[in-house]
N, C-alpha and C. Protein backbone atom coordinates (compact mmCIF):
# COMPACT_ATOMS: atom_id res chain seq x y z
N UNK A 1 16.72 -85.12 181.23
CA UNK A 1 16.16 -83.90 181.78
C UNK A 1 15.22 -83.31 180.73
N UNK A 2 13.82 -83.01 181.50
CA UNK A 2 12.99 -82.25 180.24
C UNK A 2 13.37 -81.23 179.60
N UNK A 3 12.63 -80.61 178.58
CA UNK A 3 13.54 -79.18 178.27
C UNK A 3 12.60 -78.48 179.14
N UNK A 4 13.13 -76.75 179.18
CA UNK A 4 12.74 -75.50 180.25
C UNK A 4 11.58 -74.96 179.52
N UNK A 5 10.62 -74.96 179.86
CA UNK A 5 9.52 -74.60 179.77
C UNK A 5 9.57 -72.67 179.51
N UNK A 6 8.83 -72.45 178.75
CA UNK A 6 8.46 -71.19 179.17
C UNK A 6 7.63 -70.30 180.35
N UNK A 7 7.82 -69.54 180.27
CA UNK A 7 6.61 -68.85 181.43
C UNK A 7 5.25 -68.55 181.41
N UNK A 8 4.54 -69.32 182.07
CA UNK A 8 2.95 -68.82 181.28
C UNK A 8 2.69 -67.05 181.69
N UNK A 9 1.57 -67.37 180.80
CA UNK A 9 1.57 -65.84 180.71
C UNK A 9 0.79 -65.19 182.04
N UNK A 10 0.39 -65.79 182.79
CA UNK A 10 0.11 -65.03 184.13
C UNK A 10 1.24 -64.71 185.09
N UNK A 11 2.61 -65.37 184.90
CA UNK A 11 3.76 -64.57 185.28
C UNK A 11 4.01 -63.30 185.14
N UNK A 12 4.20 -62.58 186.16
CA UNK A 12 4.63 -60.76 185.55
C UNK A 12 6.46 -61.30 184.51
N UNK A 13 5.93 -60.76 183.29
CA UNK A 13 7.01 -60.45 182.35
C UNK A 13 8.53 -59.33 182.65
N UNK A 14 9.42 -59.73 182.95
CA UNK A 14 10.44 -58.32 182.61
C UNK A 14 10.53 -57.63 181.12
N UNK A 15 10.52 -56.59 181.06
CA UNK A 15 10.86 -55.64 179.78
C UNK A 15 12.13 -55.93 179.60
N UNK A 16 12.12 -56.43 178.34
CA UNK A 16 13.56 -56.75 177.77
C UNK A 16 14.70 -55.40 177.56
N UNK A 17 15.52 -55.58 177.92
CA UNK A 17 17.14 -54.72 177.40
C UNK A 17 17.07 -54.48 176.00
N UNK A 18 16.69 -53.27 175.49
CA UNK A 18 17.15 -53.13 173.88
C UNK A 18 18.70 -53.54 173.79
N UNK A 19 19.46 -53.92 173.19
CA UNK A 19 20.67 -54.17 172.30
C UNK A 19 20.81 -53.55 170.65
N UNK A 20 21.66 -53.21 170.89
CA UNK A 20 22.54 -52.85 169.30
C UNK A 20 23.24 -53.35 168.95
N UNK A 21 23.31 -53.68 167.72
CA UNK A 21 24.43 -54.77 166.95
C UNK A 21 25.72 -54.02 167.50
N UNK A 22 26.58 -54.77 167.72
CA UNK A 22 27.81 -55.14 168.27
C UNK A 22 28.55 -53.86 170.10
N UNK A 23 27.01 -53.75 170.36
CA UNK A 23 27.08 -52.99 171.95
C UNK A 23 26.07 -53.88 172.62
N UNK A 24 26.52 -53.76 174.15
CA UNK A 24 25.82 -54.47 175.21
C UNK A 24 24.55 -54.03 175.56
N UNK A 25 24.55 -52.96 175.49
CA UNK A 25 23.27 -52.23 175.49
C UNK A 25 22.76 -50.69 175.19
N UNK A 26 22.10 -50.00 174.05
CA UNK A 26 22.13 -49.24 173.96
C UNK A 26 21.93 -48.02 174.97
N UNK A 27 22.55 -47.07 174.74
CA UNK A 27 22.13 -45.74 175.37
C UNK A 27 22.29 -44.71 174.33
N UNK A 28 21.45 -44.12 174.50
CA UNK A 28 21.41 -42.44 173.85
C UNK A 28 22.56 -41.69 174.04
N UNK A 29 22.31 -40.57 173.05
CA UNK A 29 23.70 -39.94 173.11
C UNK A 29 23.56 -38.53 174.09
N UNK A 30 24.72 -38.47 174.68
CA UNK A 30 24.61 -37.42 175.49
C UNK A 30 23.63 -36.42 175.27
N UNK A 31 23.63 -35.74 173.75
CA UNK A 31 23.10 -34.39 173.67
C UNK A 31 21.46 -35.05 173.39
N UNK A 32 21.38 -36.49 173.69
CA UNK A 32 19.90 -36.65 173.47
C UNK A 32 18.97 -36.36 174.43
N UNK A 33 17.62 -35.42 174.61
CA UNK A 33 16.37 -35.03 175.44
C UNK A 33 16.72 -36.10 176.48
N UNK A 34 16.96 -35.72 178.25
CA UNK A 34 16.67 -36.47 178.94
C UNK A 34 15.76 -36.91 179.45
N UNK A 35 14.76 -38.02 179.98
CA UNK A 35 13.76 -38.13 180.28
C UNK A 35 13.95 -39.09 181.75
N UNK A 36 13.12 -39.05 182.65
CA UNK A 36 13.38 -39.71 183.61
C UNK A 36 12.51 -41.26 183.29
N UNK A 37 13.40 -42.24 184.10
CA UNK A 37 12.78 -43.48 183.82
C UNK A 37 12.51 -44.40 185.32
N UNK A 38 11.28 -44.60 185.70
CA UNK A 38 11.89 -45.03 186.52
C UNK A 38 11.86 -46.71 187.00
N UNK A 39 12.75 -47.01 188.04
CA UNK A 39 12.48 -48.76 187.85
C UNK A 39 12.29 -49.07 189.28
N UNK A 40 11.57 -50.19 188.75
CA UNK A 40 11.36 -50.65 190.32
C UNK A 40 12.54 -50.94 190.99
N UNK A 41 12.47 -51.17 192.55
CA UNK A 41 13.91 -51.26 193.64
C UNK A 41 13.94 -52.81 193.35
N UNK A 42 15.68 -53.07 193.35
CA UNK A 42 16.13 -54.23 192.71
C UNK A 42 15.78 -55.44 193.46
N UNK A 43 14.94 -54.81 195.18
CA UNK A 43 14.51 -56.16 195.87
C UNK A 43 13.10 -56.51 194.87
N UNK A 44 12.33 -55.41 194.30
CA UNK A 44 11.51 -55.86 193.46
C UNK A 44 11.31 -56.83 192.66
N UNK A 45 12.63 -56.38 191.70
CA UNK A 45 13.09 -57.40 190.52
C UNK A 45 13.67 -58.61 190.91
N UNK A 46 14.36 -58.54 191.67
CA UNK A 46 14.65 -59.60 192.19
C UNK A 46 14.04 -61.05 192.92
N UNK A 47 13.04 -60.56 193.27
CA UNK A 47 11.42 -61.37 194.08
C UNK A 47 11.01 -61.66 192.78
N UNK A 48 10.40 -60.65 191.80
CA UNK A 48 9.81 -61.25 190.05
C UNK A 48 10.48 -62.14 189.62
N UNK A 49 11.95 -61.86 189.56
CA UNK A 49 12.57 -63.19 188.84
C UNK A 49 12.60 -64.52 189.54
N UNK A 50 12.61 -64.39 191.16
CA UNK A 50 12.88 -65.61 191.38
C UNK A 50 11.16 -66.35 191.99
N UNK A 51 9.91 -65.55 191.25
CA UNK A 51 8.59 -66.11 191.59
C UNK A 51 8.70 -67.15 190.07
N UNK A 52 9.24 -66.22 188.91
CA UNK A 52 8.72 -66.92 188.06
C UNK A 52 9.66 -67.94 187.26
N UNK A 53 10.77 -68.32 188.27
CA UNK A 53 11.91 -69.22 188.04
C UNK A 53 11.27 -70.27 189.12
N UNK A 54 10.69 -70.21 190.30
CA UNK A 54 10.04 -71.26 190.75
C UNK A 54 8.93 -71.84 190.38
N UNK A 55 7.97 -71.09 189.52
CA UNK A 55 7.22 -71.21 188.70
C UNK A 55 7.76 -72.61 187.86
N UNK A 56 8.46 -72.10 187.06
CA UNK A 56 9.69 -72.77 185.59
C UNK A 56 9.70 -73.77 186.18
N UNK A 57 9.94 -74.23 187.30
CA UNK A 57 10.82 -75.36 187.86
C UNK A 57 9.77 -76.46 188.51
N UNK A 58 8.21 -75.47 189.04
CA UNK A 58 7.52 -76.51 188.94
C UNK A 58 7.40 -77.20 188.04
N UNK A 59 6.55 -76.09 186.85
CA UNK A 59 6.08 -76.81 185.33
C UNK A 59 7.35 -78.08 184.91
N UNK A 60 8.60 -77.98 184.99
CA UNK A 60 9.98 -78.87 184.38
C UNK A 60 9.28 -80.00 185.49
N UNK A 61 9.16 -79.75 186.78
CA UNK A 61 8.68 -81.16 187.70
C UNK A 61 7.77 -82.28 187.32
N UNK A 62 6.63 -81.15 187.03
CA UNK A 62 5.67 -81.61 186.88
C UNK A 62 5.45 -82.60 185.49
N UNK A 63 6.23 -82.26 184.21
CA UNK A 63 6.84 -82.94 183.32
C UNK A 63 7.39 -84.11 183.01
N UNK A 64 7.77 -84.32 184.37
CA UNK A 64 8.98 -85.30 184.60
C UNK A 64 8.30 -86.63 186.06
N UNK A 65 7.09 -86.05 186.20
CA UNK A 65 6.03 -86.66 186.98
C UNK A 65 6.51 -86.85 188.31
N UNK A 66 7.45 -86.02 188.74
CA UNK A 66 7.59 -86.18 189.93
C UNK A 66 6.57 -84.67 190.64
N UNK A 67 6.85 -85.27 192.15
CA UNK A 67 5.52 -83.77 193.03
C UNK A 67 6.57 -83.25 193.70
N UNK A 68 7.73 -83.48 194.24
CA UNK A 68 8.46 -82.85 195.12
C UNK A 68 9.74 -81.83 194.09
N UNK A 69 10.10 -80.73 194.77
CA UNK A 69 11.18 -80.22 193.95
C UNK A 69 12.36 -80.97 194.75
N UNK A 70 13.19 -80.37 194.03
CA UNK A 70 14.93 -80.85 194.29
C UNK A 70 15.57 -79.28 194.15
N UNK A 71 16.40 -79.22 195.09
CA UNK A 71 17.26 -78.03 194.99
C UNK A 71 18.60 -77.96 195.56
N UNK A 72 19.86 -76.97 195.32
CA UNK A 72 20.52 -76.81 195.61
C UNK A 72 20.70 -75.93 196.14
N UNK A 73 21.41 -75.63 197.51
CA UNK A 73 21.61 -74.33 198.40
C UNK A 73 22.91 -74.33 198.81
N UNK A 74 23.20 -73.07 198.83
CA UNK A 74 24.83 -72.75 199.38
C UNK A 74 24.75 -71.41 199.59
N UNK A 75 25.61 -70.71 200.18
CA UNK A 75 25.88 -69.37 201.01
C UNK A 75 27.03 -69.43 201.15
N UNK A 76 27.24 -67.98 201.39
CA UNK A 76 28.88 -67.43 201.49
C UNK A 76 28.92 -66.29 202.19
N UNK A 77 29.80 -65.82 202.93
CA UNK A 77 30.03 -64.95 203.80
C UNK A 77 30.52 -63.87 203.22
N UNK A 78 30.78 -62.53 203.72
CA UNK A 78 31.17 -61.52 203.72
C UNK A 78 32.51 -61.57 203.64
N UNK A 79 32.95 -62.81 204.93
CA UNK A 79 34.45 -62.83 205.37
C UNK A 79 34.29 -64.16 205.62
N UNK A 80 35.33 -64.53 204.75
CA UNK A 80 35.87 -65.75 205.57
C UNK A 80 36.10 -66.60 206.57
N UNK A 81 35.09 -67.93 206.81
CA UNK A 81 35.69 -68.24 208.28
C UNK A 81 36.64 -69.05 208.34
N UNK A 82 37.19 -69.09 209.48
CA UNK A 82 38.47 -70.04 209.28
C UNK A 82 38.76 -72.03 210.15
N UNK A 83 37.26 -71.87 210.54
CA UNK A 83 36.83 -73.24 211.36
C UNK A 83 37.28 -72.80 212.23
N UNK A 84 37.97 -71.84 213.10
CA UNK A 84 37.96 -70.81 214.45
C UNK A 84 37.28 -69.69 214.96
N UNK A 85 37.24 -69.37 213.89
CA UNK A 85 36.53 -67.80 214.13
C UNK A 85 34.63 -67.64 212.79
N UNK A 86 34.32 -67.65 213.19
CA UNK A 86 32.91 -67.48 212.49
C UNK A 86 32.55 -65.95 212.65
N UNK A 87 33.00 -65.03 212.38
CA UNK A 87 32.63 -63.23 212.68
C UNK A 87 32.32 -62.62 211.55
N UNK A 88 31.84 -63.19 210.16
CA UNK A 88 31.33 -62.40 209.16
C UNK A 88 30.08 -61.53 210.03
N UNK A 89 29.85 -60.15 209.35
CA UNK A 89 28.98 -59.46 209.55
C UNK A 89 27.55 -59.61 208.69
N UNK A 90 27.66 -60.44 207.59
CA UNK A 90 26.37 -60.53 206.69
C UNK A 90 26.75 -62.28 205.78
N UNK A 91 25.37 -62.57 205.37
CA UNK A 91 25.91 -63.88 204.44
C UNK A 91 25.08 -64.20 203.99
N UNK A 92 24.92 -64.26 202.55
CA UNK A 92 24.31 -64.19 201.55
C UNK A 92 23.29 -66.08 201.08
N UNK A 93 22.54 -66.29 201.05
CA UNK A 93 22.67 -67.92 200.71
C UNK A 93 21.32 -67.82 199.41
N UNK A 94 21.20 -68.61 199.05
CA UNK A 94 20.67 -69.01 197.14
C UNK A 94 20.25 -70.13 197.23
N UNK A 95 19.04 -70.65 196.95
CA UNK A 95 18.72 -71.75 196.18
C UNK A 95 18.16 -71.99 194.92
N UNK A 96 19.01 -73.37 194.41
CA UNK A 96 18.69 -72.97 192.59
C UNK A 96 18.11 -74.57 192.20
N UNK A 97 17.35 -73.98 191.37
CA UNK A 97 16.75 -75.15 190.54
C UNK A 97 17.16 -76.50 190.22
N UNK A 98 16.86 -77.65 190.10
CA UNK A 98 17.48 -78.64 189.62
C UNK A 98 17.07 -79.05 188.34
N UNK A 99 15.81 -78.61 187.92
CA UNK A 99 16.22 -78.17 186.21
C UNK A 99 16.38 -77.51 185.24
N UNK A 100 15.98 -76.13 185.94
CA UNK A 100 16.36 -74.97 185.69
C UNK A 100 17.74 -74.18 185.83
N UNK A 101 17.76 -74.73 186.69
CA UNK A 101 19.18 -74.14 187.13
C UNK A 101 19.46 -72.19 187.71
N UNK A 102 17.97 -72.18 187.55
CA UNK A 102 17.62 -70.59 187.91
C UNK A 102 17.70 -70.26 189.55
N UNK A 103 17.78 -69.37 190.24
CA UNK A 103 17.73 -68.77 191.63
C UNK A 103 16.33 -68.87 191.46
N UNK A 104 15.85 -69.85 192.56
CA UNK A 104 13.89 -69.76 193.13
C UNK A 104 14.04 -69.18 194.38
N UNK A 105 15.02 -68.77 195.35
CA UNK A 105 14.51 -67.65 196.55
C UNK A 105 16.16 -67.53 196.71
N UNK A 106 16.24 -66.01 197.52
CA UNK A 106 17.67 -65.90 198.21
C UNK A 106 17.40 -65.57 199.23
N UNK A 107 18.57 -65.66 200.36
CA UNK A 107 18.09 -64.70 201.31
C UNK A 107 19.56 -64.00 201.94
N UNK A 108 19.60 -62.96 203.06
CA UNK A 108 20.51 -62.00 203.22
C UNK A 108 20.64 -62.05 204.77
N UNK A 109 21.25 -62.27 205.47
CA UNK A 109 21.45 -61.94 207.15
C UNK A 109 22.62 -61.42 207.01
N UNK A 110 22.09 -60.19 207.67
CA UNK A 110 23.13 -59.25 208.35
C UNK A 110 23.13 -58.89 209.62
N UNK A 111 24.47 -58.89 210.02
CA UNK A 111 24.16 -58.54 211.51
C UNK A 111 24.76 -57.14 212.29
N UNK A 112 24.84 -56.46 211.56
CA UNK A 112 25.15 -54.91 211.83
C UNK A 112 24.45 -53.96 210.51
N UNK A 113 23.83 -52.99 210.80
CA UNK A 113 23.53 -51.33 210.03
C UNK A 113 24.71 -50.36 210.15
N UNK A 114 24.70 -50.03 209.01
CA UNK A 114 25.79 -48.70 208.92
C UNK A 114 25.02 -47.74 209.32
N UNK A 115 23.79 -47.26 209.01
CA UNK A 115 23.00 -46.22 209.67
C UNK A 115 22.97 -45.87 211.12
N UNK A 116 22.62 -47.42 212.10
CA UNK A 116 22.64 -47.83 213.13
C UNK A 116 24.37 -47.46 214.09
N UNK A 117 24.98 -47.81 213.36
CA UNK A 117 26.38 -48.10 213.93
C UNK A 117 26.47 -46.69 213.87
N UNK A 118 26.25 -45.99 212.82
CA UNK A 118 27.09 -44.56 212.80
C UNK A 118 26.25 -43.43 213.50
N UNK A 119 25.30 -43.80 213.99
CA UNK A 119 23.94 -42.86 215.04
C UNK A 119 24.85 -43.29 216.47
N UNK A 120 25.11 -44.91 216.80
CA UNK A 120 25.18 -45.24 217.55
C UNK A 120 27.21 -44.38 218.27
N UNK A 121 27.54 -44.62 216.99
CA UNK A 121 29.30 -43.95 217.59
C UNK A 121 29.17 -42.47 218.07
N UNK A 122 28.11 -41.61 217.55
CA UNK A 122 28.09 -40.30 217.76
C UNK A 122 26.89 -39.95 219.14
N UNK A 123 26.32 -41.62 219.92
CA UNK A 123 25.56 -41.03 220.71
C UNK A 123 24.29 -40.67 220.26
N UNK A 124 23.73 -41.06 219.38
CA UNK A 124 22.67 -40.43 218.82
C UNK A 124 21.64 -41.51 218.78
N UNK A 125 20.27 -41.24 218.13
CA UNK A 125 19.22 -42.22 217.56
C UNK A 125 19.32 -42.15 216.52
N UNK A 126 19.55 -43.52 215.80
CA UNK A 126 19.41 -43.39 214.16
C UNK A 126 18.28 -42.86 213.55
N UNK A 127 18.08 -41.96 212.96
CA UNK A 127 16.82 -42.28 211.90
C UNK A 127 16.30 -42.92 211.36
N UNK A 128 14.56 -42.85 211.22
CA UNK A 128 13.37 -43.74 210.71
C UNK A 128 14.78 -44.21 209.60
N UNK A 129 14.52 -45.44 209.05
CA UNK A 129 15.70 -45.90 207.98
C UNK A 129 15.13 -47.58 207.51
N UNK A 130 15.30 -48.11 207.10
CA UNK A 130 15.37 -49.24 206.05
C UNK A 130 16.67 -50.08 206.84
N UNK A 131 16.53 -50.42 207.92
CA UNK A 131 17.55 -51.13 208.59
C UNK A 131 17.81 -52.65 208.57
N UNK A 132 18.65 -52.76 207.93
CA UNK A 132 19.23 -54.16 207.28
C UNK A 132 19.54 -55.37 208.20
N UNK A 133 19.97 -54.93 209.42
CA UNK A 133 20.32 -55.50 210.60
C UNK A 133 18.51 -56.62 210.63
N UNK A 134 19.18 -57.74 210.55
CA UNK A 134 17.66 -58.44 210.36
C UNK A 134 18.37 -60.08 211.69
N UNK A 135 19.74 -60.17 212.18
CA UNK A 135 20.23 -61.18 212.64
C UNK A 135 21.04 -60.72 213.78
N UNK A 136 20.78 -61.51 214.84
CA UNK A 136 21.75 -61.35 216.03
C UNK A 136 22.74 -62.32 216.62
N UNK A 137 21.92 -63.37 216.17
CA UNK A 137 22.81 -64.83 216.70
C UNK A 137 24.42 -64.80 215.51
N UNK A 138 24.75 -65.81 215.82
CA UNK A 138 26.75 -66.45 215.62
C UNK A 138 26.08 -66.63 213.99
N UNK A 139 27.13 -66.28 213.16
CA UNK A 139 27.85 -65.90 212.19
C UNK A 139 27.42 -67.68 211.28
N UNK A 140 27.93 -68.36 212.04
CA UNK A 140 27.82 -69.79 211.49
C UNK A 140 26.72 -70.37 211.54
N UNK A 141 25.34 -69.91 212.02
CA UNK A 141 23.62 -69.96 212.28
C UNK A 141 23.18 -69.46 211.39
N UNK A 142 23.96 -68.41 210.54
CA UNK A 142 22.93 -68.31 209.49
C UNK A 142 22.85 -68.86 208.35
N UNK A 143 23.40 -69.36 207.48
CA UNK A 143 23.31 -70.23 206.47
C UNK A 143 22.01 -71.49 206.73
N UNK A 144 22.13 -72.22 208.47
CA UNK A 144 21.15 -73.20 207.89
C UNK A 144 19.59 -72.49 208.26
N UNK A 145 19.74 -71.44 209.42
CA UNK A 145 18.50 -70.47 209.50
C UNK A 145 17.63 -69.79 207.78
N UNK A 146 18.68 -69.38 207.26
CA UNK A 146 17.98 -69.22 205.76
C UNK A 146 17.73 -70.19 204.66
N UNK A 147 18.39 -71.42 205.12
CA UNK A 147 17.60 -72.57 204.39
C UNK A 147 16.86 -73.08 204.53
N UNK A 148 16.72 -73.21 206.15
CA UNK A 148 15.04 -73.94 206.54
C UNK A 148 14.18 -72.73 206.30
N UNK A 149 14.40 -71.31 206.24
CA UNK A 149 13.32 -70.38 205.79
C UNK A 149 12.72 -70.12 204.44
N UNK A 150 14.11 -70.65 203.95
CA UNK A 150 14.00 -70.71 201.93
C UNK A 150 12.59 -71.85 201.85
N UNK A 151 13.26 -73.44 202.26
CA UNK A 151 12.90 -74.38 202.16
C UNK A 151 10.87 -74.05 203.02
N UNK A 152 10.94 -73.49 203.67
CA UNK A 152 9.55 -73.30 204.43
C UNK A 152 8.44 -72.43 203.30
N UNK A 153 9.32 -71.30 202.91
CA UNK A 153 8.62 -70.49 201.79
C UNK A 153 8.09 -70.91 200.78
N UNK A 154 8.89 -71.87 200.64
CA UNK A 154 8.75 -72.95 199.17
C UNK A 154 7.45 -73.61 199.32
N UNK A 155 7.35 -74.08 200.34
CA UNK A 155 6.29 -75.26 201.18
C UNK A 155 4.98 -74.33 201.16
N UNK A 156 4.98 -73.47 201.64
CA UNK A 156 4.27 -72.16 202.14
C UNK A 156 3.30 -71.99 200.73
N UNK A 157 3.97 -72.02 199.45
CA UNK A 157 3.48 -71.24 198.29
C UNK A 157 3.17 -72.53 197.35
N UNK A 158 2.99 -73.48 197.99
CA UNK A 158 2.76 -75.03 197.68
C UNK A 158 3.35 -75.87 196.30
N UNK A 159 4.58 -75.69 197.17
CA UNK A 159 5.78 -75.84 196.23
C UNK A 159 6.72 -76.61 197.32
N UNK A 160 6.27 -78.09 197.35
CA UNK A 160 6.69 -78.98 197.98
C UNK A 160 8.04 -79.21 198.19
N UNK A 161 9.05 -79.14 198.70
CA UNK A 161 10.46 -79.60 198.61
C UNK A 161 11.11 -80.94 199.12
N UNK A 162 11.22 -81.42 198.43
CA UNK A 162 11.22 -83.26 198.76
C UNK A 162 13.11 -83.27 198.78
N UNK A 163 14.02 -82.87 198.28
CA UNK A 163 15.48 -82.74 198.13
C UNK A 163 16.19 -81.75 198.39
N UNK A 164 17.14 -81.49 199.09
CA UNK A 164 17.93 -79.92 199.44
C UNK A 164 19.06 -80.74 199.49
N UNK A 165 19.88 -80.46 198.14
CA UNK A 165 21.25 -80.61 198.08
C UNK A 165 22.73 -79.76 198.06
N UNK A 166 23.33 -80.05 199.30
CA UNK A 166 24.26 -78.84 199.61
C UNK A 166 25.21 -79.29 199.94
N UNK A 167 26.76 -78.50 200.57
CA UNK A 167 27.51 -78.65 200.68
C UNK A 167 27.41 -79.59 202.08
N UNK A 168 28.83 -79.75 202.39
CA UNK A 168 28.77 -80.86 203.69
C UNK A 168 28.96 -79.93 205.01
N UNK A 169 27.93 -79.20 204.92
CA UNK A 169 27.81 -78.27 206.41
C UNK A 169 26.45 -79.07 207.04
N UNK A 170 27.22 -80.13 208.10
CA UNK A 170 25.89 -81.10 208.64
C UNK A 170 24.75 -80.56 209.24
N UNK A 171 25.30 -79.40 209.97
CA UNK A 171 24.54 -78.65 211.02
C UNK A 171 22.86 -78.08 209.76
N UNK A 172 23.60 -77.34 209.06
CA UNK A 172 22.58 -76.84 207.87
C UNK A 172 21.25 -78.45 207.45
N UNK A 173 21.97 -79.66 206.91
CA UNK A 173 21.64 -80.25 206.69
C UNK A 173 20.28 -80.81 207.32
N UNK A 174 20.68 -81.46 209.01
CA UNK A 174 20.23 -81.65 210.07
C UNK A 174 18.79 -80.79 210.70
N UNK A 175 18.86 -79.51 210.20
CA UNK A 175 18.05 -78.51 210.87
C UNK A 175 16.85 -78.34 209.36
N UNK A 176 17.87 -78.69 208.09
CA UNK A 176 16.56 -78.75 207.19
C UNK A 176 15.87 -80.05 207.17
N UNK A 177 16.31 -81.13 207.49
CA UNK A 177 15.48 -82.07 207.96
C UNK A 177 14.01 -82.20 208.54
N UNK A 178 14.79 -81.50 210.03
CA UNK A 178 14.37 -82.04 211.70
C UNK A 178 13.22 -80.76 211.62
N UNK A 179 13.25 -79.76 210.43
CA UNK A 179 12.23 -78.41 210.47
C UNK A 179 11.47 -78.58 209.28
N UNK A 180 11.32 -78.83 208.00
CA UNK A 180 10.93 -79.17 207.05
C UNK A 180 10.62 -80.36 206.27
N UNK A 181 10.88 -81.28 207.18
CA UNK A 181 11.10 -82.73 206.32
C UNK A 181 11.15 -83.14 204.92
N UNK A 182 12.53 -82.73 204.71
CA UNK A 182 12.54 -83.11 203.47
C UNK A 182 13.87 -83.73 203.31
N UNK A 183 14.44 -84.63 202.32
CA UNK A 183 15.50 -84.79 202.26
C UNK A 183 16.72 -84.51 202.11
N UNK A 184 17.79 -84.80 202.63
CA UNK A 184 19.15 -83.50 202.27
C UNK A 184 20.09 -84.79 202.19
């Protein structure tokens, strides 16, 4: 395996965490001048890190003279299914590098709003809101729905995906195939 490349410098950079010898991270002391700071929303940071971890993972490809990436994907539920019941309300899924080993996209299906639900028990219209509710179909559809969307994004930003290696959920497998052609 090559070694991990750095980030060129047309990547947006994160501002590093100050540290103090033997603390995780400094903070000021209470009676110190407060000042407001502010940071971007963590879907922000979260998109930066994983543009310039797919980035990483080309350059490691490209190294290694292959054109297609290789990746690993898996997801997990909210709740548990039990090979009877599939009723999680949200489920989280990740794909990570194969020489990096970094997160290059995630994605989130949920299939209920708390905003929504709690307008909806009292009879009401929710308010304008940031509504999370992004999925309607069965509980067990979303894992391979956000991999052929991972796997498409990838393609999209011309970042070929030639390998998607995952657990033995065939259905997932099958649909990243038969939608993306690539290997699983």
């Amino acid at each position: 395996m090559p070694p991990i490349s750095k980030a060129p410098q047309s990547i947006v950079q994160m501002p590093p965490i100050s540290k103090a010898p033997g603390s995780i991270v400094t903070m000021p002391p209470i009676s110190a001048p407060r000042s407001i700071v502010t940071m971007p929303p963590i879907s922000q940071v979260t998109r930066i890190y994983c543009n310039n971890a797919i980035h990483l993972e080309h350059q490691n490809l490209l190294q290694t003279g292959d054109d297609q990436l290789s990746v690993s994907v898996d997801a997990g539920w909210q709740k548990r299914g039990s090979g009877k019941a599939y009723d999680s309300l949200s489920e989280h899924c990740s794909m990570i590098g194969k020489y990096t080993c970094k997160i290059t996209n995630y994605k989130v299906r949920s299939r209920s709003c708390r905003m929504c639900s709690s307008a909806s028990s009292r009879n009401e219209t929710a308010e304008d809101h940031d509504c999370k509710k992004n999925w309607d179909g069965s509980a067990k559809a979303m894992e391979q729905d956000m991999t052929v969307e991972m796997v498409s994004e990838c393609n999209e930003k011309g970042f070929k995906t030639g390998t998607v290696i995952g657990d033995d959920d065939s259905t997932t497998m099958y649909c990243s195939k038969t939608e993306t052609s690539c290997r699983c």
